[in-house]
Protein backbone atom coordinates (compact mmCIF):
# COMPACT_ATOMS: atom_id res chain seq x y z
CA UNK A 1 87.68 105.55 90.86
CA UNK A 2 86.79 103.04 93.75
CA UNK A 3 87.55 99.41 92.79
CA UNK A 4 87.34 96.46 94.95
CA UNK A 5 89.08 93.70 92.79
CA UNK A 6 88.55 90.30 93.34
CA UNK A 7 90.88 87.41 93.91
CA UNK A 8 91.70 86.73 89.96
CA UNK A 9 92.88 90.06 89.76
CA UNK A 10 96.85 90.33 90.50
CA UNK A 11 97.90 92.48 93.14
CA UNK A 12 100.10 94.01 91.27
CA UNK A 13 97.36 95.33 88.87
CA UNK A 14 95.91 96.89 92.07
CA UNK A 15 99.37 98.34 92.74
CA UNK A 16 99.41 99.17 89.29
CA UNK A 17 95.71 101.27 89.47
CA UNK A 18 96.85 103.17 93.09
CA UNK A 19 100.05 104.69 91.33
CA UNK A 20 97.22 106.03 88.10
CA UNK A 21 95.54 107.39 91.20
CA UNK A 22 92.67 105.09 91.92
CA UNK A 23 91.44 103.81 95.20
CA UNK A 24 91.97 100.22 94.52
CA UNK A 25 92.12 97.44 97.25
CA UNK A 26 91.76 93.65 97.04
CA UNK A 27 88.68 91.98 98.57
CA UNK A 28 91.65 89.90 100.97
CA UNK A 29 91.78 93.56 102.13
CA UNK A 30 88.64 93.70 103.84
CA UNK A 31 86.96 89.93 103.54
CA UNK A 32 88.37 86.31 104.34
CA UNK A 33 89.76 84.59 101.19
CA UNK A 34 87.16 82.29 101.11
CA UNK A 35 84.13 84.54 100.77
CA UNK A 36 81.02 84.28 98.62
CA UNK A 37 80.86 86.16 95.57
CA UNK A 38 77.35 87.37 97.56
CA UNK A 39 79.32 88.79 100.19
CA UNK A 40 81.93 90.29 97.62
CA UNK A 41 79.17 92.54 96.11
CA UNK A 42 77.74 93.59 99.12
CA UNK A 43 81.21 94.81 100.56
CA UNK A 44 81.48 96.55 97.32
CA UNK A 45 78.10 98.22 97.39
CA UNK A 46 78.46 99.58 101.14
CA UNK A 47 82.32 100.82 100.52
CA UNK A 48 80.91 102.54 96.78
CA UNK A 49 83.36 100.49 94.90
CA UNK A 50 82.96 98.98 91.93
CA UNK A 51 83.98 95.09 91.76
CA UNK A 52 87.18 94.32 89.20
CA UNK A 53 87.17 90.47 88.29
CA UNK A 54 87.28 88.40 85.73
CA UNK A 55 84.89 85.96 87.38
CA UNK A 56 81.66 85.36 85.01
CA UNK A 57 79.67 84.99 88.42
CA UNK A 58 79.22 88.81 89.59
CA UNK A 59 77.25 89.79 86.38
CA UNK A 60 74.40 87.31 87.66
CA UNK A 61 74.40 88.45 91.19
CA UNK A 62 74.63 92.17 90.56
CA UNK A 63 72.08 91.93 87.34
CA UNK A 64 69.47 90.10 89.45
CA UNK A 65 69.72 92.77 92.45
CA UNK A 66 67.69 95.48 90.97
CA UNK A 67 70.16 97.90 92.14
CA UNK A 68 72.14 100.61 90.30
CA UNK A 69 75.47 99.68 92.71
CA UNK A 70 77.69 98.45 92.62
CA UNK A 71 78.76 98.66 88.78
CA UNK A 72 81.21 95.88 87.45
CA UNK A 73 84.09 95.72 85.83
CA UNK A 74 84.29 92.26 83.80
CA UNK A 75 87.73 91.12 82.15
CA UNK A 76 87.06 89.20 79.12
CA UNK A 77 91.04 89.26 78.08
CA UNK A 78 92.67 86.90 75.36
CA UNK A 79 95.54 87.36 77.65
CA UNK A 80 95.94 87.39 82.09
CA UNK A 81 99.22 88.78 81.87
CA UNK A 82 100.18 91.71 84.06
CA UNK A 83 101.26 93.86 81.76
CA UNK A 84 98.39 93.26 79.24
CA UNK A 85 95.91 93.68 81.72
CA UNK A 86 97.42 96.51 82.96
CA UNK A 87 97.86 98.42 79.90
CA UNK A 88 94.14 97.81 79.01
CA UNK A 89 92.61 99.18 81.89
CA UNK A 90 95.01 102.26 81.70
CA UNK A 91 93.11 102.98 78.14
CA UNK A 92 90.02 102.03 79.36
CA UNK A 93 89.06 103.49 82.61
CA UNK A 94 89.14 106.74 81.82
CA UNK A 95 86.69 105.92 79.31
CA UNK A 96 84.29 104.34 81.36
CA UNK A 97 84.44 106.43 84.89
CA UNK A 98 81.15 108.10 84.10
CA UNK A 99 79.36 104.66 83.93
CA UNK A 100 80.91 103.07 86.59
CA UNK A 101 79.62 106.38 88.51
CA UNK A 102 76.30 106.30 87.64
CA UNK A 103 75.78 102.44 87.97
CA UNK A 104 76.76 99.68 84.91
CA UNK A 105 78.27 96.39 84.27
CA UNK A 106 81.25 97.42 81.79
CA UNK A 107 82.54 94.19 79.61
CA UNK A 108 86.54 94.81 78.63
CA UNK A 109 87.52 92.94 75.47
CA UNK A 110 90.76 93.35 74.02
CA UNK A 111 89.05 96.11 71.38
CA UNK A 112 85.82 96.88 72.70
CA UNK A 113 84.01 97.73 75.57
CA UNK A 114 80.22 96.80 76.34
CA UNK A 115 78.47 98.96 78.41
CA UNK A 116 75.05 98.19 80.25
CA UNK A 117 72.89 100.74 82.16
CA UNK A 118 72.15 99.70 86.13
CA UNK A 119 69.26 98.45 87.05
CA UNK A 120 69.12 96.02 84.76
């Protein structure tokens, strides 16, 4: 999977997703620190990645694009810790690969996951 996480995401949960074999990079990768969220899912949309963040912002912008990319992967965690985090999307993303492929704005919860089709 292609994921372009944002700044809330530690980088050593994108560490953490390139050893389970996914093409993960931080947005400080490509864009200045200081970029707009605007910006953030544009990069995402012309590299095919899909944005990692726990930033409540993202679902607006991507929603209100009419587009089926980039999907979104939203943290809604009881806990930021590394190893929580990391352990969660380990269970998850295999789960949810086929939606992030086809275009959706996946919700992680500590035991659920809400999935909604792109375009919204």
């Amino acid at each position: 999977m292609k994921i372009l996480a944002d700044m809330h995401v530690s980088p050593h949960t994108v560490t953490f997703l390139q050893a389970l074999g996914h093409d993960a990079i931080r947005i400080s990768e490509i864009l200045p620190s200081n970029s707009s969220d605007t910006m953030i899912v544009e990069a995402a949309r012309k590299e095919h990645r899909a944005v990692l963040t726990q930033d409540l912002d993202f679902s607006e912008i991507i929603s209100l694009s009419g587009e089926s990319a980039p999907s979104l992967i939203s943290l809604r965690l009881s806990s930021s810790r590394i190893e929580f985090v990391n352990s969660r999307l380990q269970k998850v993303l295999p789960q949810i690969s086929g939606y992030v492929e086809k275009g959706a704005i996946i919700v992680i919860e500590d035991d659920r996951i809400r999935v909604r089709n792109l375009p919204v």
